[in-house]
C-alpha atoms as a PDB file:
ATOM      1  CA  UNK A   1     -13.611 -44.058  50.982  1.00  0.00           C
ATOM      2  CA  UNK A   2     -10.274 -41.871  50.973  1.00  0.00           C
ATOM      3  CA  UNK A   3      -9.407 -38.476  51.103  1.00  0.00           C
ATOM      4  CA  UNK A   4      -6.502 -39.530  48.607  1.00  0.00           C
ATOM      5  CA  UNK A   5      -7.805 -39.531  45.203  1.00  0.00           C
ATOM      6  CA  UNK A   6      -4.192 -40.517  43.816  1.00  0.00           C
ATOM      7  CA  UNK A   7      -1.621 -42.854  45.568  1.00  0.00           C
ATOM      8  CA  UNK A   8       1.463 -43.812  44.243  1.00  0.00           C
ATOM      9  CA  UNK A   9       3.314 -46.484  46.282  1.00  0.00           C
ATOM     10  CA  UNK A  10       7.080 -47.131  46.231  1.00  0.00           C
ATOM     11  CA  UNK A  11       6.698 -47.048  42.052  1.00  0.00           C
ATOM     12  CA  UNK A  12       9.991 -48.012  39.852  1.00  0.00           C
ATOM     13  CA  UNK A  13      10.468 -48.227  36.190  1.00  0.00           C
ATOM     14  CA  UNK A  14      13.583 -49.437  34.181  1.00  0.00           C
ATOM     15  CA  UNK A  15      13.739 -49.100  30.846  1.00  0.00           C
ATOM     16  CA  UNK A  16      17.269 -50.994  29.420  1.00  0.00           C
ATOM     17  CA  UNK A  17      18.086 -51.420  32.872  1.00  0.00           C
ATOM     18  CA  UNK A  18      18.382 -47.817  33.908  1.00  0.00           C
ATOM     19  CA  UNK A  19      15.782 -46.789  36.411  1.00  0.00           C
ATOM     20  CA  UNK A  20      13.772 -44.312  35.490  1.00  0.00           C
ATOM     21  CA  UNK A  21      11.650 -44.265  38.469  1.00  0.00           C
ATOM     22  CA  UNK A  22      13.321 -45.376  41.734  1.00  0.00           C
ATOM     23  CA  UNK A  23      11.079 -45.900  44.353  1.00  0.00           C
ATOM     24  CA  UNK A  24       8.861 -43.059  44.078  1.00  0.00           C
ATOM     25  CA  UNK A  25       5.780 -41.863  46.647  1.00  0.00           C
ATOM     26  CA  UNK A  26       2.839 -39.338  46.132  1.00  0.00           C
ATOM     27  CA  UNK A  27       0.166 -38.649  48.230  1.00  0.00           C
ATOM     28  CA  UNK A  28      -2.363 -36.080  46.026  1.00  0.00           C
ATOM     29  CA  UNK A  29      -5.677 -35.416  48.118  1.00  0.00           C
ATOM     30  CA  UNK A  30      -8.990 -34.900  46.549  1.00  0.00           C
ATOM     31  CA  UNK A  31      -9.263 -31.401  44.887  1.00  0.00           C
ATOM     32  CA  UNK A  32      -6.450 -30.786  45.211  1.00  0.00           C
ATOM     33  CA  UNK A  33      -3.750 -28.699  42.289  1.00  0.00           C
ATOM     34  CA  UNK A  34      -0.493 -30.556  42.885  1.00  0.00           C
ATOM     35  CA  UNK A  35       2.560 -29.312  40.471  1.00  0.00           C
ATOM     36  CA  UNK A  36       5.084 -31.775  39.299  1.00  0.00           C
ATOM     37  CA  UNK A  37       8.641 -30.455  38.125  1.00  0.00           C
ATOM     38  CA  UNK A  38      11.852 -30.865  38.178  1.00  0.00           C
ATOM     39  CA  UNK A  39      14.968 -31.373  35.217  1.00  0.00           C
ATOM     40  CA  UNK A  40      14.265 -32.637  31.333  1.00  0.00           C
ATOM     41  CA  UNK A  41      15.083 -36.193  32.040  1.00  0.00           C
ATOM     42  CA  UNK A  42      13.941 -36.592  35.267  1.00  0.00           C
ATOM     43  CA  UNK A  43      11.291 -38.610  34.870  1.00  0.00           C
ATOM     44  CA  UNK A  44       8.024 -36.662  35.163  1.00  0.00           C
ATOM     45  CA  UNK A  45       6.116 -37.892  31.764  1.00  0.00           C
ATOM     46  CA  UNK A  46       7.424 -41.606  32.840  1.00  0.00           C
ATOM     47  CA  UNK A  47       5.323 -41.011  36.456  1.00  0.00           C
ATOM     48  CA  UNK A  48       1.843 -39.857  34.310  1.00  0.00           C
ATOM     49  CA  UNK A  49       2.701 -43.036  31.651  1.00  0.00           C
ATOM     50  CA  UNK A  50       3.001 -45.539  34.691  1.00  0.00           C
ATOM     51  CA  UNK A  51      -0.455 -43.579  36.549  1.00  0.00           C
ATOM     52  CA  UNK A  52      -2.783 -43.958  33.492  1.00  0.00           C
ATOM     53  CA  UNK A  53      -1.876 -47.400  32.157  1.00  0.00           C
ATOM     54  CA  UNK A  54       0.864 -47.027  29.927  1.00  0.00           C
ATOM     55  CA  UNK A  55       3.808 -48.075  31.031  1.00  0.00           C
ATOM     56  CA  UNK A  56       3.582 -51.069  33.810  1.00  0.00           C
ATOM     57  CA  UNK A  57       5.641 -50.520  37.256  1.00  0.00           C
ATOM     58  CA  UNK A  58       8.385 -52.946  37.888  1.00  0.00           C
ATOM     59  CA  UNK A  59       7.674 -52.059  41.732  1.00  0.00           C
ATOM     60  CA  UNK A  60       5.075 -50.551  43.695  1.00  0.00           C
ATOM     61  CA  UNK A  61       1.484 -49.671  43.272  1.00  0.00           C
ATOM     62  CA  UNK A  62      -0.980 -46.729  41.952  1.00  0.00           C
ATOM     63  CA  UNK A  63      -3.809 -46.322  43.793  1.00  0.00           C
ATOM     64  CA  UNK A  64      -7.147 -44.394  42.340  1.00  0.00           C
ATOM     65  CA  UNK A  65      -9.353 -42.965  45.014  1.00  0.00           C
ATOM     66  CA  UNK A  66      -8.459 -46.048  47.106  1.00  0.00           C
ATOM     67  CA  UNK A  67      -8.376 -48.830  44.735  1.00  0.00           C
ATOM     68  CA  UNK A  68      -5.047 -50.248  42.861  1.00  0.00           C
ATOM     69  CA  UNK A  69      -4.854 -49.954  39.295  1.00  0.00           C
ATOM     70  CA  UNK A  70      -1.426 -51.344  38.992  1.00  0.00           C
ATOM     71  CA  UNK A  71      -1.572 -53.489  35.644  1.00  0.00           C
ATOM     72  CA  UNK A  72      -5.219 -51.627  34.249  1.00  0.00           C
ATOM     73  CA  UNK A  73      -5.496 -50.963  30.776  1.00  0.00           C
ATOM     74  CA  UNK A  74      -5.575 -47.330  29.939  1.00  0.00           C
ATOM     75  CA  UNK A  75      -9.039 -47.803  28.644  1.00  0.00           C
ATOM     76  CA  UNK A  76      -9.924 -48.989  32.314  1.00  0.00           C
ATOM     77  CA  UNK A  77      -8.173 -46.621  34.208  1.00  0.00           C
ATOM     78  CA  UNK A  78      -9.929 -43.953  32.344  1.00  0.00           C
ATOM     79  CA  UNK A  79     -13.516 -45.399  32.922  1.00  0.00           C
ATOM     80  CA  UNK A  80     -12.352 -45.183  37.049  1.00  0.00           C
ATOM     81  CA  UNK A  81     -12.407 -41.543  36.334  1.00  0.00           C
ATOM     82  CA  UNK A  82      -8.803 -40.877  35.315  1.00  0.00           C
ATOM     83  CA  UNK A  83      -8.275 -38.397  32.426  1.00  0.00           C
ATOM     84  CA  UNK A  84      -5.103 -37.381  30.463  1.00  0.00           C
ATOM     85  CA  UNK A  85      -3.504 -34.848  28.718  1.00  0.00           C
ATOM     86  CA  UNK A  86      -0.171 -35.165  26.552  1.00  0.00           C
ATOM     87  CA  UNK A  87       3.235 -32.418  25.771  1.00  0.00           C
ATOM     88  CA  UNK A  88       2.417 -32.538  21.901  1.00  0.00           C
ATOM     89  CA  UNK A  89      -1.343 -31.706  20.593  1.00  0.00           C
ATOM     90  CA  UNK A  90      -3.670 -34.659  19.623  1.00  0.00           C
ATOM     91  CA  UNK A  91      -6.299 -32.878  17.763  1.00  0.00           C
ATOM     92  CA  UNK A  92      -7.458 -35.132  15.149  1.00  0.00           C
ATOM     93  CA  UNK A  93      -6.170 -33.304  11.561  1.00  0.00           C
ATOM     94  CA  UNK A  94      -9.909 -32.770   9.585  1.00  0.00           C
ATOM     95  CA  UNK A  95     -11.880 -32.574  12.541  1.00  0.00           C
ATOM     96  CA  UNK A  96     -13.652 -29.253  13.747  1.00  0.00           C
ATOM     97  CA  UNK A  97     -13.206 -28.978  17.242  1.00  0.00           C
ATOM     98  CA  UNK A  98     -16.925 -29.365  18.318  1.00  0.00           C
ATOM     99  CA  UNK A  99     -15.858 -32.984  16.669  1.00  0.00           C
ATOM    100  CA  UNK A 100     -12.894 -33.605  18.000  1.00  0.00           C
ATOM    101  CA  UNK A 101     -14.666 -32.331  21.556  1.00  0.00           C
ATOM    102  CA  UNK A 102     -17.276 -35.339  20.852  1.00  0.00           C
ATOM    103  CA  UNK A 103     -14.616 -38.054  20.871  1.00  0.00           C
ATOM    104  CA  UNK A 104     -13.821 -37.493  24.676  1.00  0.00           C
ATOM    105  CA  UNK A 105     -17.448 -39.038  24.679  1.00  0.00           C
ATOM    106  CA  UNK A 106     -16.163 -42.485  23.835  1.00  0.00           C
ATOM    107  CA  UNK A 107     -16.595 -44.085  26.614  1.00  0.00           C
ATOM    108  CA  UNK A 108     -19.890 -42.618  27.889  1.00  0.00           C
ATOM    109  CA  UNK A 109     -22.290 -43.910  24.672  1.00  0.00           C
ATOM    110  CA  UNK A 110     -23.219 -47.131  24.553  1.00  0.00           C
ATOM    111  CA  UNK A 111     -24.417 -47.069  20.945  1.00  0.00           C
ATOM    112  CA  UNK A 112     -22.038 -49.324  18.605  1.00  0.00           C
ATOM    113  CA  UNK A 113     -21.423 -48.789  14.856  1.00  0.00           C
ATOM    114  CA  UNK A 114     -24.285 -50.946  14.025  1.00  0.00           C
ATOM    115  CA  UNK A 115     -26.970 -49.150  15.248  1.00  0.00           C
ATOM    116  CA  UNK A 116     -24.463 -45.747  14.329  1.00  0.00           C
ATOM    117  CA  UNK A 117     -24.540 -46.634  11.109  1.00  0.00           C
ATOM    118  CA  UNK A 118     -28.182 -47.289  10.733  1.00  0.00           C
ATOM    119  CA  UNK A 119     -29.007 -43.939  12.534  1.00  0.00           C
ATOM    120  CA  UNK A 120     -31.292 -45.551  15.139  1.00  0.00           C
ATOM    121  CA  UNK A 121     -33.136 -43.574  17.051  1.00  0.00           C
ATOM    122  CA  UNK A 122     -30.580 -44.303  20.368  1.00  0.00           C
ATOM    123  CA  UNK A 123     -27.745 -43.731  18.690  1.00  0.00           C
ATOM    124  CA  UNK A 124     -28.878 -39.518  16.978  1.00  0.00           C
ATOM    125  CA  UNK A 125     -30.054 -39.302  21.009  1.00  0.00           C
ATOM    126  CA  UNK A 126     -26.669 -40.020  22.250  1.00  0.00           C
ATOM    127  CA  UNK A 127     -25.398 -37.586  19.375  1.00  0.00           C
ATOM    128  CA  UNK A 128     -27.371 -35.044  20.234  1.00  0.00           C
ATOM    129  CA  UNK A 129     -26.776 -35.086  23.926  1.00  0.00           C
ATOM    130  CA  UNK A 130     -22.812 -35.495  23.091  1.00  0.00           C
ATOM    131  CA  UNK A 131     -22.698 -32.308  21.161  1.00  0.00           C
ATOM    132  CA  UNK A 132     -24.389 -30.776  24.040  1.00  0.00           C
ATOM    133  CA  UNK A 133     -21.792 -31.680  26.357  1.00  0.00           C
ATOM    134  CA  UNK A 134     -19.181 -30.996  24.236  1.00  0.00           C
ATOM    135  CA  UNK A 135     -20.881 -27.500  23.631  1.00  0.00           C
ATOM    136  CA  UNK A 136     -21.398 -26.667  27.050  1.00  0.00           C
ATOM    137  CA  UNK A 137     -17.460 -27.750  28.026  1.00  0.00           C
ATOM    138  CA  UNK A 138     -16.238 -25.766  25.242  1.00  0.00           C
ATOM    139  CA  UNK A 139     -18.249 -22.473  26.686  1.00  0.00           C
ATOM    140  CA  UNK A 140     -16.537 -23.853  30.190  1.00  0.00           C
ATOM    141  CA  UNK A 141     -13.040 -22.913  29.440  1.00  0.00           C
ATOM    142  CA  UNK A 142     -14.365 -19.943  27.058  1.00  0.00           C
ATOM    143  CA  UNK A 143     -14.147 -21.510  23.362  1.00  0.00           C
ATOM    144  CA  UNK A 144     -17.157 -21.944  22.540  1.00  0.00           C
ATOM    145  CA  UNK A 145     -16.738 -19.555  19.492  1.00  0.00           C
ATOM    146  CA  UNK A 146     -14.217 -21.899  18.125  1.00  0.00           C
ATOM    147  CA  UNK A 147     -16.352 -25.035  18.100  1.00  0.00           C
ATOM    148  CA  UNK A 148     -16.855 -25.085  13.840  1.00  0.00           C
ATOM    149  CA  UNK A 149     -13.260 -24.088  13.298  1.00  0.00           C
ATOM    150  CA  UNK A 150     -11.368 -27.139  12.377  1.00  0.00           C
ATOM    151  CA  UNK A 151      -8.835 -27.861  15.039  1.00  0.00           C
ATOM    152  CA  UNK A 152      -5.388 -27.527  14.118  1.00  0.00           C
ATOM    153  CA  UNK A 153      -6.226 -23.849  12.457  1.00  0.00           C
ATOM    154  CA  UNK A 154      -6.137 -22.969  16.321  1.00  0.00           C
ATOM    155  CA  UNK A 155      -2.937 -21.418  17.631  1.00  0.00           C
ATOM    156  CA  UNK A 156      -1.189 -23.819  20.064  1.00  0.00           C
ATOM    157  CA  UNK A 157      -2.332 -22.719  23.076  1.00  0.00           C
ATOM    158  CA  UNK A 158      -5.721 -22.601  22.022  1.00  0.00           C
ATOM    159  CA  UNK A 159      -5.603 -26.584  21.138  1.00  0.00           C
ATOM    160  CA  UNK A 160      -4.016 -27.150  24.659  1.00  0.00           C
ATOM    161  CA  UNK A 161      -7.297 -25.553  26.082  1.00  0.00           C
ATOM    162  CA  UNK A 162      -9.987 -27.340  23.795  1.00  0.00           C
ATOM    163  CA  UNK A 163      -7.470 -30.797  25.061  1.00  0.00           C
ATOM    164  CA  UNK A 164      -8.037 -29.850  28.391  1.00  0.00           C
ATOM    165  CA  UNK A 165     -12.274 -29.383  27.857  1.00  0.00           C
ATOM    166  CA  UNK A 166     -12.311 -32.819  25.759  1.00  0.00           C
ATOM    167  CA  UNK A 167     -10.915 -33.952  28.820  1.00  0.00           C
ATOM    168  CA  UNK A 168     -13.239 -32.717  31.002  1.00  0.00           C
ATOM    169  CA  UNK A 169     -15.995 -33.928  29.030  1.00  0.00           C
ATOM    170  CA  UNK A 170     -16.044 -37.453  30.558  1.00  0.00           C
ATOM    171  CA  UNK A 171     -16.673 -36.043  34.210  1.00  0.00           C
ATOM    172  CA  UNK A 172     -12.817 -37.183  35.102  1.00  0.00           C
ATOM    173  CA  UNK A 173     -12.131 -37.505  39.353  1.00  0.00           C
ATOM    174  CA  UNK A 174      -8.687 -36.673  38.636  1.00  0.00           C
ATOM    175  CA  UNK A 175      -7.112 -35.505  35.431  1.00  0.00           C
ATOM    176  CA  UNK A 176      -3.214 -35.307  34.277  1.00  0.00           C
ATOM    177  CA  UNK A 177      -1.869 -32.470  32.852  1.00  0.00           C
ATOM    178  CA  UNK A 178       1.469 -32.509  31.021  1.00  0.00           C
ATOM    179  CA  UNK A 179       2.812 -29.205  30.347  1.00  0.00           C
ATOM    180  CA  UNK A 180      -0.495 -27.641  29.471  1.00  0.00           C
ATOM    181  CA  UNK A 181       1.108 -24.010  29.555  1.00  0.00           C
ATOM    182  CA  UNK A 182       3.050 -24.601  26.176  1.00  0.00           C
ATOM    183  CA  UNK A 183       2.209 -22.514  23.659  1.00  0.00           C
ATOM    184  CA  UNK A 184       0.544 -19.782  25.879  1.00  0.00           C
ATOM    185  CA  UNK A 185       1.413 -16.143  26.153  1.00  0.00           C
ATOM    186  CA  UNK A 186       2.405 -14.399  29.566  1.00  0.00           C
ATOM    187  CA  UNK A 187      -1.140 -12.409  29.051  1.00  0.00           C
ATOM    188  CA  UNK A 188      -2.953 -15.860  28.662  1.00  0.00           C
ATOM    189  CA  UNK A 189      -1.026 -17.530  31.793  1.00  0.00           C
ATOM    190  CA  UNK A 190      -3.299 -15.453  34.386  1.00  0.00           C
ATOM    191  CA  UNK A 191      -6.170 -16.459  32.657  1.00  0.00           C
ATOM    192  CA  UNK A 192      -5.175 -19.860  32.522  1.00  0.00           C
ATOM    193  CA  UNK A 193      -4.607 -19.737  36.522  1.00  0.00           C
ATOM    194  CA  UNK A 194      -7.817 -18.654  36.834  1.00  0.00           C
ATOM    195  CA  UNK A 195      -9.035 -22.030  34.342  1.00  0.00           C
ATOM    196  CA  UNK A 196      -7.489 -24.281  37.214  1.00  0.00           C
ATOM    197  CA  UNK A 197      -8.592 -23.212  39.749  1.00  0.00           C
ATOM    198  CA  UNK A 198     -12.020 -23.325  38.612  1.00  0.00           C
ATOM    199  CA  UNK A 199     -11.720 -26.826  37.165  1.00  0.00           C
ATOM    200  CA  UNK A 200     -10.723 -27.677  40.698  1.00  0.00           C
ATOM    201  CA  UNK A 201     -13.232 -25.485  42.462  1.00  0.00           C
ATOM    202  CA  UNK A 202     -16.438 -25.590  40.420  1.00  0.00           C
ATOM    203  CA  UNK A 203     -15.666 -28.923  38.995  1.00  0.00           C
ATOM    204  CA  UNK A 204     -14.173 -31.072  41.981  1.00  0.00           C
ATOM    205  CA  UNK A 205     -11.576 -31.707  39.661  1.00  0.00           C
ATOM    206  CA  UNK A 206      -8.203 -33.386  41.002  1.00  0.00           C
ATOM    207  CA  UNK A 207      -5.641 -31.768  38.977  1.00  0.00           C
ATOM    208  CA  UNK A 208      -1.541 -33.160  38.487  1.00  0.00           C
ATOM    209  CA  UNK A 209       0.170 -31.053  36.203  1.00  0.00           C
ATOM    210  CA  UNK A 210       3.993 -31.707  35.249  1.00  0.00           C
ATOM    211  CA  UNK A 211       4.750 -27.566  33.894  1.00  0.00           C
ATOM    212  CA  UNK A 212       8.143 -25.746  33.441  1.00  0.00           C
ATOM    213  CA  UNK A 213       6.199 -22.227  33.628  1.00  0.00           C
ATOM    214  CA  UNK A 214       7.401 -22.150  37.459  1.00  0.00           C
ATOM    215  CA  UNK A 215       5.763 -19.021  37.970  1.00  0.00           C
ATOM    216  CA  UNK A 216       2.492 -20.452  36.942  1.00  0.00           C
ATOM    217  CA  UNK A 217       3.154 -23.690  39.412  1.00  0.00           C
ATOM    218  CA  UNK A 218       4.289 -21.723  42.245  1.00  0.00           C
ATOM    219  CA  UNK A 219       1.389 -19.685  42.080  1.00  0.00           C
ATOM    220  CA  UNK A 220      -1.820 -22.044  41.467  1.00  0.00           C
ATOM    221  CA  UNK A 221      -0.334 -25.568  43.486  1.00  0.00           C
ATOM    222  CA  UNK A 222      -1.532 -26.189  46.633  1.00  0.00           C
ATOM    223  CA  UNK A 223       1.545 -28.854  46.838  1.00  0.00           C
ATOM    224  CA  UNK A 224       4.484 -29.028  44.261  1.00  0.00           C
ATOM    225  CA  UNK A 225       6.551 -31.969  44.316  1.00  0.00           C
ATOM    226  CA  UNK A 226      10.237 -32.530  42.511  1.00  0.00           C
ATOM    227  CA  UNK A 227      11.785 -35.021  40.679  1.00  0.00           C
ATOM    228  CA  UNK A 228      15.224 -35.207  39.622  1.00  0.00           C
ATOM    229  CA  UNK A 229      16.760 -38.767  38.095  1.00  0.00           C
ATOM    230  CA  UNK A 230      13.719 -40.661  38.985  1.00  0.00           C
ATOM    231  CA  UNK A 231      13.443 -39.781  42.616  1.00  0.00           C
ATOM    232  CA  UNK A 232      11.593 -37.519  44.624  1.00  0.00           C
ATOM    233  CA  UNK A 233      13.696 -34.535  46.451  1.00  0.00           C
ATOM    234  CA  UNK A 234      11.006 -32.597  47.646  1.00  0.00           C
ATOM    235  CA  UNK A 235       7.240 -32.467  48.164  1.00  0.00           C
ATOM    236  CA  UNK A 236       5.810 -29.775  50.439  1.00  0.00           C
ATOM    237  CA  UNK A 237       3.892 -26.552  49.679  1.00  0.00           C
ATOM    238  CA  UNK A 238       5.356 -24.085  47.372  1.00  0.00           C
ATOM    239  CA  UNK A 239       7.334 -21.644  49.887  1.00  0.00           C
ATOM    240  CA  UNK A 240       9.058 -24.595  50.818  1.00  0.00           C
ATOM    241  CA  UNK A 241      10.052 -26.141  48.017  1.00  0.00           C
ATOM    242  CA  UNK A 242      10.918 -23.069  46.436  1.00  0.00           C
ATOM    243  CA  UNK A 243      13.354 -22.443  48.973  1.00  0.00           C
ATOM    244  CA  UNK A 244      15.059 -25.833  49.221  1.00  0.00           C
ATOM    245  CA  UNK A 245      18.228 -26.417  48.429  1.00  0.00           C
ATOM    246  CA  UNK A 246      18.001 -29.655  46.979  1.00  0.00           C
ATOM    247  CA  UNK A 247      15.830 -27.915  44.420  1.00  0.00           C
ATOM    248  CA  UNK A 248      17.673 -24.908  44.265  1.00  0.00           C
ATOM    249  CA  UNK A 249      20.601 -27.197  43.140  1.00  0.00           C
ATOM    250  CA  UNK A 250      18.832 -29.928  40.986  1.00  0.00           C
ATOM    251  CA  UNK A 251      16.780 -27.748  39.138  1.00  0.00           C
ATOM    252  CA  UNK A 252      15.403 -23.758  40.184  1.00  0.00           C
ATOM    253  CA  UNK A 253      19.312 -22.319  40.494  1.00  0.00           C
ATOM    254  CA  UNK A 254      20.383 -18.665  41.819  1.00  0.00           C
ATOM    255  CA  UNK A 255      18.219 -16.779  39.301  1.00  0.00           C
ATOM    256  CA  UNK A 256      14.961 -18.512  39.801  1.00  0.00           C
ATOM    257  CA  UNK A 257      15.505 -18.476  43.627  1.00  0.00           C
ATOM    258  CA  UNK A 258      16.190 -14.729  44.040  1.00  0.00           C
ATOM    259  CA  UNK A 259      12.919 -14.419  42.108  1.00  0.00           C
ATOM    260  CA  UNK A 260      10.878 -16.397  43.870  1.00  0.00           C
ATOM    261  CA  UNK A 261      12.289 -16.119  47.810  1.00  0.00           C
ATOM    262  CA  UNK A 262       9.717 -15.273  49.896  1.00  0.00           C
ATOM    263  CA  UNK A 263       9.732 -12.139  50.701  1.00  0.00           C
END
């Protein structure tokens, strides 16, 4: 056993023979909110692709609460307990959202379309006890009223929180979060605080969320660290990063750090 529940070891990626990634490390402890930020470009969604299977490392390993899953399919990586959110919504179009909710089940049924189809008595069990799962995540992140609606009639924050409860649904150790602040008002953004920290408190819940909303990252990371062209200049808590002036050049600037000085 580990402490860490995510590892990434010396990582690079090339893609046309410009590196991406360059030899990047992250240490992210068990339950622990780590932020992930830094310029458009450098490299953030490329770190989550290589971390849940979808893009393959030229260098370096990714370690899973102790265990490399360097060359895993994302299908495997995700029954180790590693769950995934993307920038752009992925609500299936049709579905109502208790429905879409039920898919984040996949891999926890064991019924196939066979016995599906033929309603066996196994398979309307495992139905049942999925839309009582997906029910009782929905009520955890306080949509529960929206489970018959169909999906994409929600406002865009709104699908960025049901994503985050499909998520959930699978009982993930560690879960990826890209940019899951778009689309929310300043009003919602406390409220959404508050949703992290309880994932992570109530849930165990490793959270890594790549987020622009630096007020929002600053406030709920225990650790933020910063990318800028594919390499890490600065990992620490959020006084000190805030306050470096790596950062302060690559990517907060003057306003951003007059704002957010300690003071």
């Amino acid at each position: 056993m580990t402490d860490l529940a995510l590892a990434v070891r010396g990582v690079s990626v090339q893609f046309g023979g410009v590196h991406v990634l360059d030899s990047v490390d992250l240490s992210v402890r068990s339950g622990e909110i780590r932020g992930l930020i830094g310029p458009n470009g450098a490299g953030k969604t490329t770190l989550l692709n290589v971390v849940s299977g979808i893009h393959a490392p030229g260098r370096g390993d990714i370690l899973l609460d102790g265990t490399s899953i360097r060359g895993h399919k994302p299908s495997e990586i995700a029954r180790r307990g590693l769950g995934r959110t993307f920038q752009t919504s992925r609500l299936f179009r049709g579905m109502t959202v208790l429905e879409n909710m039920m898919t984040g089940l996949h891999r926890r049924t064991d019924s196939n379309i066979f016995s599906a189809g033929f309603r066996s008595r196994r398979a309307m069990a495992e139905e049942r006890e999925a839309e009582h799962a997906a029910r009782k995540s929905l009520d955890f992140v306080g949509m529960a009223q929206f489970a018959d609606r169909r999906g994409t009639e929600l406002s865009f924050g709104q699908q960025r929180v049901v994503e985050i409860a499909r998520t959930l649904i699978s009982e993930p150790k560690v879960v990826l979060l890209d940019e899951p602040a778009v689309g929310l008002s300043m009003n919602r953004l406390a409220e959404f605080d508050l949703l992290l920290r309880r994932i992570r408190d109530e849930k165990g819940v490793t959270l890594i969320l790549i987020e622009h909303v630096i007020r929002l990252v600053m406030e709920v990371c225990d650790k933020v660290t910063v990318l800028s062209s594919g390499r890490v200049i600065a990992d620490g808590d959020p006084n000190q990063v805030r306050n470096d002036p790596q950062v302060i050049e690559a990517y907060l600037g003057k306003e951003l750090r007059a704002r957010y000085s300690a003071s």
